[in-house]
N, C-alpha and C. Protein backbone atom coordinates (compact mmCIF):
# COMPACT_ATOMS: atom_id res chain seq x y z
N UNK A 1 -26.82 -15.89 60.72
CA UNK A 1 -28.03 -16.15 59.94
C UNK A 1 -28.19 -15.03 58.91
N UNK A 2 -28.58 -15.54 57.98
CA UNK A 2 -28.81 -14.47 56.51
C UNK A 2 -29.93 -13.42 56.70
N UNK A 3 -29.67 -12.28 56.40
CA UNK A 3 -31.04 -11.79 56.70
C UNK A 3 -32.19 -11.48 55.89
N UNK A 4 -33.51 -11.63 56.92
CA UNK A 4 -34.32 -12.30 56.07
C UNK A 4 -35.41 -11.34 55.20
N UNK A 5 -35.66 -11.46 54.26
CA UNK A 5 -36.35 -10.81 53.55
C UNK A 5 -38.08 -9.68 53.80
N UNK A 6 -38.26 -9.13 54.08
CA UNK A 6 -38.90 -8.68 54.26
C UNK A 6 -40.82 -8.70 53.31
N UNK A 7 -41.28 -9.46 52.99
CA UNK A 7 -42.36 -10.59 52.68
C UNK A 7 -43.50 -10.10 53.70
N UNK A 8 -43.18 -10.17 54.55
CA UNK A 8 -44.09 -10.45 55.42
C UNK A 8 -43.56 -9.84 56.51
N UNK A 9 -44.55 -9.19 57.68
CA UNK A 9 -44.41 -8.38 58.98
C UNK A 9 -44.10 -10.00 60.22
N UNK A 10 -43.30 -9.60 60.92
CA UNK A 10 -42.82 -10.91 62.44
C UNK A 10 -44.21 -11.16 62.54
N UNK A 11 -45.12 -10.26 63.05
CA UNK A 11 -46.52 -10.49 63.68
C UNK A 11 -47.44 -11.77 62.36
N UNK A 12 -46.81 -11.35 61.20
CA UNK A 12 -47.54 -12.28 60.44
C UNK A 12 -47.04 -13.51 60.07
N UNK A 13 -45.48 -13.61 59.86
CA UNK A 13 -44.67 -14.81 59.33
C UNK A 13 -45.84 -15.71 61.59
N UNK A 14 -45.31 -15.29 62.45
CA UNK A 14 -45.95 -15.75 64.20
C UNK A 14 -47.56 -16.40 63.56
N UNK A 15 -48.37 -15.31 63.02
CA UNK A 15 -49.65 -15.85 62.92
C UNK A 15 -49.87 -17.09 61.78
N UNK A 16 -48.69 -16.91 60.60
CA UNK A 16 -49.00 -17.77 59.48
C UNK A 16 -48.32 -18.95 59.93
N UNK A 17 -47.17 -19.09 61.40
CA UNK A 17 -46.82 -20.57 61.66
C UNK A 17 -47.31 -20.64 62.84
N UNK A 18 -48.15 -20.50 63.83
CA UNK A 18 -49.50 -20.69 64.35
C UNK A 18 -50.17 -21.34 63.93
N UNK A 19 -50.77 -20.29 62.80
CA UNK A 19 -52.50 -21.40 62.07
C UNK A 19 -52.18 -22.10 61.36
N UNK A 20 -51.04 -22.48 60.43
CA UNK A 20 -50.73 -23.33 59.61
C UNK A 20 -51.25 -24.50 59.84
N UNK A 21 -51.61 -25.57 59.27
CA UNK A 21 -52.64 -26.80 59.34
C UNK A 21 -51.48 -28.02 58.94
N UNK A 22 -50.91 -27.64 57.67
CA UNK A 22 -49.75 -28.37 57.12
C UNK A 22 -48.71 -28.55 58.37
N UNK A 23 -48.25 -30.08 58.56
CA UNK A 23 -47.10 -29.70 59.58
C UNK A 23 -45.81 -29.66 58.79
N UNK A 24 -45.78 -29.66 57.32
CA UNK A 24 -44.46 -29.53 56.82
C UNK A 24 -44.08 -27.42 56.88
N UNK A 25 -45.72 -26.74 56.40
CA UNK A 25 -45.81 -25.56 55.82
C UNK A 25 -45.15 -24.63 57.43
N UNK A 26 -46.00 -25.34 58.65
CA UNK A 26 -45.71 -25.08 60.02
C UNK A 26 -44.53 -24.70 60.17
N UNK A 27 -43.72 -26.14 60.07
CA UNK A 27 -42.12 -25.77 60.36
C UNK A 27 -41.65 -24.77 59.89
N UNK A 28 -41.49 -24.81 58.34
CA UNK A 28 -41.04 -23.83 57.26
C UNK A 28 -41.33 -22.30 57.92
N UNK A 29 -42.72 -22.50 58.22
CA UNK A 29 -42.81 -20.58 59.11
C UNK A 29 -42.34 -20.51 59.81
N UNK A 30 -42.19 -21.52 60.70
CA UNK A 30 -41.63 -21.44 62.04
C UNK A 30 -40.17 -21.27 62.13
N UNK A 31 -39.23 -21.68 61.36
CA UNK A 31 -37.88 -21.41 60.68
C UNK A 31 -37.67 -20.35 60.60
N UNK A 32 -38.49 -19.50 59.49
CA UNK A 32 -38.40 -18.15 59.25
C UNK A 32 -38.31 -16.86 59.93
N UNK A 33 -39.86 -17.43 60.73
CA UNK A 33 -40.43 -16.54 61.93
C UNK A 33 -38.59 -16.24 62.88
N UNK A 34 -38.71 -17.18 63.42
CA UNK A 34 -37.24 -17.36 64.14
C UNK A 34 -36.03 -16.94 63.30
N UNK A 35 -35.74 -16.69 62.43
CA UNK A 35 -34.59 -16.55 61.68
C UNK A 35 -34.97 -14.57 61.65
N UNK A 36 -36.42 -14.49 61.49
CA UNK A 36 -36.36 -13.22 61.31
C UNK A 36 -36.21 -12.62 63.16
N UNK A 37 -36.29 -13.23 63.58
CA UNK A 37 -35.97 -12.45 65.57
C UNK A 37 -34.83 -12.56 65.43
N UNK A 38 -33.77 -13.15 64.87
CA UNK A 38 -32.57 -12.97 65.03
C UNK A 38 -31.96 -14.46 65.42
N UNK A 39 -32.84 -15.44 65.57
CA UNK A 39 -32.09 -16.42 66.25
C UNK A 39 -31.12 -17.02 65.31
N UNK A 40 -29.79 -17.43 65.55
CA UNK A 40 -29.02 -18.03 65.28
C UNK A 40 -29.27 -19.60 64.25
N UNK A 41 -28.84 -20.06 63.34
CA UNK A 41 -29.38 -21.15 62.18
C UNK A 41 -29.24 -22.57 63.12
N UNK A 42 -28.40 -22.88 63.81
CA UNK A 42 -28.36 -23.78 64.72
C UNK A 42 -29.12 -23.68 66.35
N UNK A 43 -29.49 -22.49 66.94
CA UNK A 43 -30.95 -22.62 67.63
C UNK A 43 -31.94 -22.88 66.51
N UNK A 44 -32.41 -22.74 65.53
CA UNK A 44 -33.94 -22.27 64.73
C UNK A 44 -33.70 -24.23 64.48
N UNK A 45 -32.32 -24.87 64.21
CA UNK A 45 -32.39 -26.35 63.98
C UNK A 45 -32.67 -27.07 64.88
N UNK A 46 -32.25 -26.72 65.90
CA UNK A 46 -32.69 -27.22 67.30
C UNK A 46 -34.43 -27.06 67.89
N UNK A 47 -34.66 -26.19 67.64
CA UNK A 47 -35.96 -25.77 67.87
C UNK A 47 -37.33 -26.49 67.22
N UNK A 48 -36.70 -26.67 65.36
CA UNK A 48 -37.43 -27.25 64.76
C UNK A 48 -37.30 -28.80 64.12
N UNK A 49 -36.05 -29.47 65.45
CA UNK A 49 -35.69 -30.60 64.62
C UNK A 49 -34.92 -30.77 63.72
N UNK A 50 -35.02 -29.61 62.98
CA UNK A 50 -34.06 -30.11 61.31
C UNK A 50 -32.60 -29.14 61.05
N UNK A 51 -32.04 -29.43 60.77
CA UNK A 51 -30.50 -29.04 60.50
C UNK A 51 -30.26 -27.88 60.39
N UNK A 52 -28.57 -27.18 60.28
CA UNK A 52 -28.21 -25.73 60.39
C UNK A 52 -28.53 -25.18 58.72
N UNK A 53 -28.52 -26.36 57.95
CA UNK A 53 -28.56 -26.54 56.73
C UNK A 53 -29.77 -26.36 56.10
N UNK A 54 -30.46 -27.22 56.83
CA UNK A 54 -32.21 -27.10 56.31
C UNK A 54 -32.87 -25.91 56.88
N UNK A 55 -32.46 -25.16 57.65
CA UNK A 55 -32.74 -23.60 57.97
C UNK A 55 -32.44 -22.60 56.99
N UNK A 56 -30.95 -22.68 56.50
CA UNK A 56 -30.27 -21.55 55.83
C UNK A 56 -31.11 -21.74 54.27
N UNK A 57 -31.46 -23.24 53.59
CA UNK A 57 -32.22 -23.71 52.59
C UNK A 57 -33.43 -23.15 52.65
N UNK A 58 -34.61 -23.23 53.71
CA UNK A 58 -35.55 -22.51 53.71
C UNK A 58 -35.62 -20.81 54.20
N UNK A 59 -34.47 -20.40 54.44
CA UNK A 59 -34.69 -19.07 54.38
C UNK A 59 -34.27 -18.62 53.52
N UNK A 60 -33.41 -18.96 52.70
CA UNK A 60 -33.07 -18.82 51.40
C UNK A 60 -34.38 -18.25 49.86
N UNK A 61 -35.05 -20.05 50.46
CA UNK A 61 -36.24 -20.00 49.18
C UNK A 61 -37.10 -19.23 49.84
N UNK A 62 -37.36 -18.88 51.00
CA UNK A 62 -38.18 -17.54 51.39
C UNK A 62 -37.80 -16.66 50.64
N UNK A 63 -36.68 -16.14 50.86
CA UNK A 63 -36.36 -14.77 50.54
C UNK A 63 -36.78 -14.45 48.98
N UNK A 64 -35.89 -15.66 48.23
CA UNK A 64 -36.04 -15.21 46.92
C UNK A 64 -37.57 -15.23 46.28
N UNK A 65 -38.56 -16.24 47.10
CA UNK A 65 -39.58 -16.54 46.04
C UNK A 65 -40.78 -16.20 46.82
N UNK A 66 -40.80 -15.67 48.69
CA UNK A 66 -41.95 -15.13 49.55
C UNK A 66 -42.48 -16.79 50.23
N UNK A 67 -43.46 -15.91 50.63
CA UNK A 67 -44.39 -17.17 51.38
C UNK A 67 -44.65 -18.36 50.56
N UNK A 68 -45.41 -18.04 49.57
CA UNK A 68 -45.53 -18.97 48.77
C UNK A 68 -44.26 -20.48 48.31
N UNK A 69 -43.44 -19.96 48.52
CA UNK A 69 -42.14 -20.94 48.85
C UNK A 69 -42.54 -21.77 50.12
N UNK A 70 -42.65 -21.13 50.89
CA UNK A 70 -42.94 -22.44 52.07
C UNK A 70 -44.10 -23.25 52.46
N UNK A 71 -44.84 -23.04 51.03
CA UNK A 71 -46.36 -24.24 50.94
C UNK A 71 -45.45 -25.58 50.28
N UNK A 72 -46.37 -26.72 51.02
CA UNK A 72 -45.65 -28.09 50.33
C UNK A 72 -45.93 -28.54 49.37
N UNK A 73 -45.37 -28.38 48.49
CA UNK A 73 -45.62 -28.52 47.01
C UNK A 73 -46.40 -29.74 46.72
N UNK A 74 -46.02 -30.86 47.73
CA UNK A 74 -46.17 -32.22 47.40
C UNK A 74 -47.88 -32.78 46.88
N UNK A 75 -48.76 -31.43 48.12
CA UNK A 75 -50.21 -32.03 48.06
C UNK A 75 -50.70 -31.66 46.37
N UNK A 76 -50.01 -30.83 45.58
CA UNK A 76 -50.14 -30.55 44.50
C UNK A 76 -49.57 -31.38 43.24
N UNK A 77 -48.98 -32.05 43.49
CA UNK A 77 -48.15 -33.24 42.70
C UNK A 77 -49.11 -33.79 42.38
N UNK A 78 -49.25 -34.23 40.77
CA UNK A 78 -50.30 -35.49 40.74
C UNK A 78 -49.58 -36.80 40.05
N UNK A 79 -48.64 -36.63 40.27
CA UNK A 79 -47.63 -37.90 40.43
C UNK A 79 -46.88 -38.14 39.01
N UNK A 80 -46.98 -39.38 38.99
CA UNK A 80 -46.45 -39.88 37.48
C UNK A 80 -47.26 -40.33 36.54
N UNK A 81 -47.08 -40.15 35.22
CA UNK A 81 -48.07 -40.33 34.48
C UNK A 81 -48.27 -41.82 34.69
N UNK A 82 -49.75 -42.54 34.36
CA UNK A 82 -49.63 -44.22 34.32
C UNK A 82 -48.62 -44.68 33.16
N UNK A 83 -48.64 -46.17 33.44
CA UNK A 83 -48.10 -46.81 32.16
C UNK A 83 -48.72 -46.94 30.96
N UNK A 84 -49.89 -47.66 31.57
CA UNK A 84 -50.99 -47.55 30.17
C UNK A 84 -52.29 -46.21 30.03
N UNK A 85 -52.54 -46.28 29.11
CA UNK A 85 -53.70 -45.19 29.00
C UNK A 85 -54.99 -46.56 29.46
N UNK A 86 -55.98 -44.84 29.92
CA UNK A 86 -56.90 -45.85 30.12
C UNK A 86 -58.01 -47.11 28.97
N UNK A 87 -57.74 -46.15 27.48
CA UNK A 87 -58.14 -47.40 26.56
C UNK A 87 -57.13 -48.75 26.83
N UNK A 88 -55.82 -48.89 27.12
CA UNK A 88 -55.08 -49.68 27.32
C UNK A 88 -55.36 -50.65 28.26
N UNK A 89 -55.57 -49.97 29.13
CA UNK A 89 -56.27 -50.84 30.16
C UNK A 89 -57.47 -51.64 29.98
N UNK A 90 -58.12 -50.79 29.42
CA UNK A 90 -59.70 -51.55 29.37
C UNK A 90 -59.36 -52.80 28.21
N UNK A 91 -58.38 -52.68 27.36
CA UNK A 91 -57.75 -53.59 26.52
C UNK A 91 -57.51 -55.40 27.13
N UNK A 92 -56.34 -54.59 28.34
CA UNK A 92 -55.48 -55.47 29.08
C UNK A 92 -56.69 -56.19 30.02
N UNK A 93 -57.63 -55.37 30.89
CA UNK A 93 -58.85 -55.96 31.49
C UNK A 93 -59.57 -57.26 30.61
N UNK A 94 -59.85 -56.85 29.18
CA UNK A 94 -60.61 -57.51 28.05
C UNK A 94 -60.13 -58.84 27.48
N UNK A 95 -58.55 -58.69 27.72
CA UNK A 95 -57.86 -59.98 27.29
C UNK A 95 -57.97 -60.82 28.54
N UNK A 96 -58.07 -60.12 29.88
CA UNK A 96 -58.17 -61.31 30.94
C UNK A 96 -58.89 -61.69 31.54
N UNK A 97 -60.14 -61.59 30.58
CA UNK A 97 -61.26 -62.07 30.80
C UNK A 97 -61.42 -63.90 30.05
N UNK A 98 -60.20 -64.13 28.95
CA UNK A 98 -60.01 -65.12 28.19
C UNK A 98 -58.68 -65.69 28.99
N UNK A 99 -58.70 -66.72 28.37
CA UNK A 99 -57.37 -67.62 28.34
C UNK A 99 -56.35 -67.01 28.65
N UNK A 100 -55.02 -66.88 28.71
CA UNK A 100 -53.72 -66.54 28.35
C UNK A 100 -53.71 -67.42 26.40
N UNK A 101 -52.42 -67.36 26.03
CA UNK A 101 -52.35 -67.77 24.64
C UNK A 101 -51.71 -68.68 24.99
N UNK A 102 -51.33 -69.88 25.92
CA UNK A 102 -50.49 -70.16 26.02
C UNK A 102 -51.62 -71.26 26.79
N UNK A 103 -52.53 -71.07 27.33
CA UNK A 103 -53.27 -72.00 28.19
C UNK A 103 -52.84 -71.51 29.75
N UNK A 104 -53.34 -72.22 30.52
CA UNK A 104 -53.36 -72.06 31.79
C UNK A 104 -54.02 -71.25 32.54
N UNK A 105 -53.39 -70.35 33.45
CA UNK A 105 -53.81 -69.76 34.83
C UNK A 105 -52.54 -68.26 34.00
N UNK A 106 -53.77 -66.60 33.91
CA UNK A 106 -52.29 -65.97 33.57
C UNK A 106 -51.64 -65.49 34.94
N UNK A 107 -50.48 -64.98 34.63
CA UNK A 107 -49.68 -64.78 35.66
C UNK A 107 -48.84 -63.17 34.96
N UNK A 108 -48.20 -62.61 35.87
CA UNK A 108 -47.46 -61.65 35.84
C UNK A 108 -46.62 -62.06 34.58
N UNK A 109 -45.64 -62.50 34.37
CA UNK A 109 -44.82 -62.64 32.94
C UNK A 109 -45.48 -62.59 32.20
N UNK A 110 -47.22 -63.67 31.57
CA UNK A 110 -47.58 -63.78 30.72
C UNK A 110 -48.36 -62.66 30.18
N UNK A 111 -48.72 -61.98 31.09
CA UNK A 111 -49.47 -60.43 30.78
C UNK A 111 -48.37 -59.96 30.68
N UNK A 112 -47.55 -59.47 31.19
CA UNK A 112 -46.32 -58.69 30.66
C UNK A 112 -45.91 -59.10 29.19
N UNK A 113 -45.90 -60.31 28.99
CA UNK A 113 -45.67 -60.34 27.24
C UNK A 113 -46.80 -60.16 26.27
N UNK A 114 -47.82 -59.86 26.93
CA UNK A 114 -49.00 -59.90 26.11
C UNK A 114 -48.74 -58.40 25.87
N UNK A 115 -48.85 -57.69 26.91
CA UNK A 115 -48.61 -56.38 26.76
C UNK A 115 -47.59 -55.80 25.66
N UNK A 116 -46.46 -56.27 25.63
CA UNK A 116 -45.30 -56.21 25.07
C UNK A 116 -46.17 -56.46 23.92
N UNK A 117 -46.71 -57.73 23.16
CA UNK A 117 -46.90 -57.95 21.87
C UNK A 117 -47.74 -57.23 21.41
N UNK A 118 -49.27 -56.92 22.31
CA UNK A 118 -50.46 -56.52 21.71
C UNK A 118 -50.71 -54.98 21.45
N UNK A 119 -49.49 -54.24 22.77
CA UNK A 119 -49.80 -52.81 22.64
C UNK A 119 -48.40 -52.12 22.96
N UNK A 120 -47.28 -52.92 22.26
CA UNK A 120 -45.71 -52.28 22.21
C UNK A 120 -45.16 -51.66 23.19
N UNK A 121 -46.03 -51.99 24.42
CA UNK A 121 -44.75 -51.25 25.64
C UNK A 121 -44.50 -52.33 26.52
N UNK A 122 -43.33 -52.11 26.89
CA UNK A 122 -42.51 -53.03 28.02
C UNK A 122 -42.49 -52.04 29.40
N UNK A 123 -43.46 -53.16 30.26
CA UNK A 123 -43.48 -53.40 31.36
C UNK A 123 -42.88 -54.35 32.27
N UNK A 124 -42.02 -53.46 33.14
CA UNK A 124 -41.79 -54.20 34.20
C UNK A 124 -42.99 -54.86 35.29
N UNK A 125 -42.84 -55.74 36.02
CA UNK A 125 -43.69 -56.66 36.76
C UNK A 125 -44.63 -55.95 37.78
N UNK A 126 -44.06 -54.69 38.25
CA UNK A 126 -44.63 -54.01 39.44
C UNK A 126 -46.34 -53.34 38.72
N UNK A 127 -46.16 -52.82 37.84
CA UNK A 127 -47.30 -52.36 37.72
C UNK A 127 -48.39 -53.17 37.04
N UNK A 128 -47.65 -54.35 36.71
CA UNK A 128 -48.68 -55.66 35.92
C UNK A 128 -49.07 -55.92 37.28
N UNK A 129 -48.72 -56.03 38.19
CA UNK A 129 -49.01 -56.94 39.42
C UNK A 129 -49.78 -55.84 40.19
N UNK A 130 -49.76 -54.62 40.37
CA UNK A 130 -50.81 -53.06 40.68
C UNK A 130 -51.83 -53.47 39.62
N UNK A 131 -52.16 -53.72 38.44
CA UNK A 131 -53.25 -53.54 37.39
C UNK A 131 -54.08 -54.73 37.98
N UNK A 132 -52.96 -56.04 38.18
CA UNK A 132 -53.85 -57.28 38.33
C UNK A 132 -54.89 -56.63 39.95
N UNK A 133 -53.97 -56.32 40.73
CA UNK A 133 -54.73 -56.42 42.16
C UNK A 133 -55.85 -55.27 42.10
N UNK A 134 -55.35 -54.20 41.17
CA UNK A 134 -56.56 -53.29 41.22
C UNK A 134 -57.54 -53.73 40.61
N UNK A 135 -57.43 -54.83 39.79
CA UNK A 135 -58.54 -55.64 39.02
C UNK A 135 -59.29 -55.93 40.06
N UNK A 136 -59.21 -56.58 40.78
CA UNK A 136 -59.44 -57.48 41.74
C UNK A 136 -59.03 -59.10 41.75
N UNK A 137 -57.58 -59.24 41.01
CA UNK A 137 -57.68 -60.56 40.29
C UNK A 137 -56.60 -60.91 41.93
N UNK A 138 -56.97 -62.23 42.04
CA UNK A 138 -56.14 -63.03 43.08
C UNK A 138 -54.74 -63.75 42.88
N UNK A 139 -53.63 -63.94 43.78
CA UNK A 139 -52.50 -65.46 43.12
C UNK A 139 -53.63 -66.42 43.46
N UNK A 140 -53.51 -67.41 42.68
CA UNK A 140 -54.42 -68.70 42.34
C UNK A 140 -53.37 -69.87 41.89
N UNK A 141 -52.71 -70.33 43.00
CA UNK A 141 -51.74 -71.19 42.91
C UNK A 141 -52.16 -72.23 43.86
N UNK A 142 -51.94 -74.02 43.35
CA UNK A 142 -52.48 -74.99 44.07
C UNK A 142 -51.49 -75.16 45.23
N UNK A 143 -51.65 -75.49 46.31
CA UNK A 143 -50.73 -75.93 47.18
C UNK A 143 -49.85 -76.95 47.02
N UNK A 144 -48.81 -76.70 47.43
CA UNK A 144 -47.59 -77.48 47.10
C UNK A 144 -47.73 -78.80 47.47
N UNK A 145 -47.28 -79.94 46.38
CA UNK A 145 -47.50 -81.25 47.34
C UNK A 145 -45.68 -82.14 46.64
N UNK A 146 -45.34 -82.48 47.76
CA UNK A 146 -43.88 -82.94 47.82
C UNK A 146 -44.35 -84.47 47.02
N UNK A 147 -43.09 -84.46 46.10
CA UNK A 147 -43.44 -85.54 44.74
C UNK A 147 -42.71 -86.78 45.21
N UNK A 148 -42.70 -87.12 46.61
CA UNK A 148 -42.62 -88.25 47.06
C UNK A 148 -43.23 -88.76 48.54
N UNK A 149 -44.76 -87.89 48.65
CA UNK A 149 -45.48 -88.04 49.08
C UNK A 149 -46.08 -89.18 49.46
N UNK A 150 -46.32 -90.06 50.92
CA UNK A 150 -47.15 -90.70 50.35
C UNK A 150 -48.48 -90.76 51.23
N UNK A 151 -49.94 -90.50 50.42
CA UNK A 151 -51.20 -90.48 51.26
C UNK A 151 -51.58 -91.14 52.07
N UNK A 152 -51.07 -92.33 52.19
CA UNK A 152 -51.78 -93.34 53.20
C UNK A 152 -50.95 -93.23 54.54
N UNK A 153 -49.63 -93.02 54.48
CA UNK A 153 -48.59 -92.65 55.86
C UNK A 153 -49.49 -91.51 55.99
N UNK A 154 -49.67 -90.32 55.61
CA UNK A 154 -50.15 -88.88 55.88
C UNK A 154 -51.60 -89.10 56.89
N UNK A 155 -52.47 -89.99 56.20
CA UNK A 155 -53.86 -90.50 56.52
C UNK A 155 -54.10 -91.19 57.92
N UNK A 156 -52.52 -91.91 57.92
CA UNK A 156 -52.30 -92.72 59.07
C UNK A 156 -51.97 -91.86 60.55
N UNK A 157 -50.83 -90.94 60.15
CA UNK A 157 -50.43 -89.97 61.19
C UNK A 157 -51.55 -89.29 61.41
N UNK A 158 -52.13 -88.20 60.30
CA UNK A 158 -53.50 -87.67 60.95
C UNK A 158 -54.66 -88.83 61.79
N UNK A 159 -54.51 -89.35 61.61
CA UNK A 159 -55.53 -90.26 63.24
C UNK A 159 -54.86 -90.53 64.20
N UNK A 160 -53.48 -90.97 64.06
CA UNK A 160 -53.14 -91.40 65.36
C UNK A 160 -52.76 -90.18 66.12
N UNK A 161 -52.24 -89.22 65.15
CA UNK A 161 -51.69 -88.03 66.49
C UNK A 161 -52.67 -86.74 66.56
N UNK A 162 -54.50 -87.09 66.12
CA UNK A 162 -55.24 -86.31 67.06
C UNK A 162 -55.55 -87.17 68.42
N UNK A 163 -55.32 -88.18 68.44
CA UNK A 163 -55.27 -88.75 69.26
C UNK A 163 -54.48 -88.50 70.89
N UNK A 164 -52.85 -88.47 70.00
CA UNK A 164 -51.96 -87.71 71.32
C UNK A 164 -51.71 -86.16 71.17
N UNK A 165 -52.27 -85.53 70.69
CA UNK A 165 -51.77 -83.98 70.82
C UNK A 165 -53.30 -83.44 70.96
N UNK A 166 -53.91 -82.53 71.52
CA UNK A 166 -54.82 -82.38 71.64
C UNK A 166 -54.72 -80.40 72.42
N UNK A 167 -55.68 -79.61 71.99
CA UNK A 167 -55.48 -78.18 72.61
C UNK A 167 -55.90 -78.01 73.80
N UNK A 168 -55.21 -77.14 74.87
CA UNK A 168 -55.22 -77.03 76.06
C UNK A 168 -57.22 -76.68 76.31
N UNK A 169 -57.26 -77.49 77.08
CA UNK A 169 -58.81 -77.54 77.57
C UNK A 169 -59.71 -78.48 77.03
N UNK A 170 -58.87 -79.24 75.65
CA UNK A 170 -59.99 -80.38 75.02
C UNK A 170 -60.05 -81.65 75.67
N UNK A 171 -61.02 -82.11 75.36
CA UNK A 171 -61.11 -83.65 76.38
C UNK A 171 -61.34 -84.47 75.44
N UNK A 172 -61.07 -85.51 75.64
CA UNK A 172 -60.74 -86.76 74.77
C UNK A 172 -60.37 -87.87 75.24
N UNK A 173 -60.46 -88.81 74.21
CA UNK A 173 -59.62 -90.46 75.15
C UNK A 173 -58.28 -90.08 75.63
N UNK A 174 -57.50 -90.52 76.61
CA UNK A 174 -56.21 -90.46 77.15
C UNK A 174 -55.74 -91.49 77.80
């Protein structure tokens, strides 16, 4: 095991993976802590679950960069920028309050080309379909009906077979 940088006193790397709250920040001390007693990179992997590899990696970025290296960066991420700005949106909201241009019911493609025409960026489907649901907009599709259907057989079976099928405990003619 590499040896480990001196940052921090054993008694403190022990107390800072103790109280740690984070269970990613936890491990990371807890790695260290252990790497600085001397234990071996394959006990400290064993100990903490994660590899001879993912030990020598976090004692590494200890050394060079301190404690502060082993906070999880992640809760600090504020991700990716959106697609649209929020005037964009309130745009895209404003048009689907009308028609599509095309008539109908809109749908994912047709906002995607609206988008494309009205405010020059190309969107893929995933975040048209995130904008719609964060709208609160629903799929609004009629139920399927087979185009050789016919109602009066359908009309016929529904009477005769509530007749013979019936749910355990119902009473009825028999």
């Amino acid at each position: 095991m590499p040896q480990v940088a001196r940052h921090l006193t054993l008694r403190e790397l022990e107390r800072r993976y103790k109280k740690a709250k984070d269970p990613v920040e936890k491990t990371r001390f807890q790695a260290v802590y252990h790497a600085a007693k001397g234990l071996s990179a394959k006990e400290i992997a064993r100990i903490t679950l994660q590899t001879p590899r993912w030990v020598h990696a976090t004692v590494r970025r200890y050394n060079l960069l301190g404690p502060e290296a082993l906070r999880d960066g992640r809760h600090s991420n504020p991700g990716a920028r959106p697609k649209l700005t929020p005037e964009e949106t309130l745009k895209v909201l404003q048009a689907l309050e009308g028609s599509p241009p095309d008539g109908g019911l809109w749908t994912g493609p047709k906002l995607q080309r609206w988008v494309a025409e009205h405010l020059g960026k190309r969107l893929s489907l995933n975040p048209i379909y995130r904008l719609l649901h964060e709208a609160g907009f629903a799929l609004r599709v009629p139920r399927p009906v087979h185009r050789k259907a016919e109602r009066e057989a359908q009309e016929a079976f529904k009477k005769n077979s509530a007749k013979r099928w019936r749910r355990p405990g119902q009473r009825g003619e028999g």
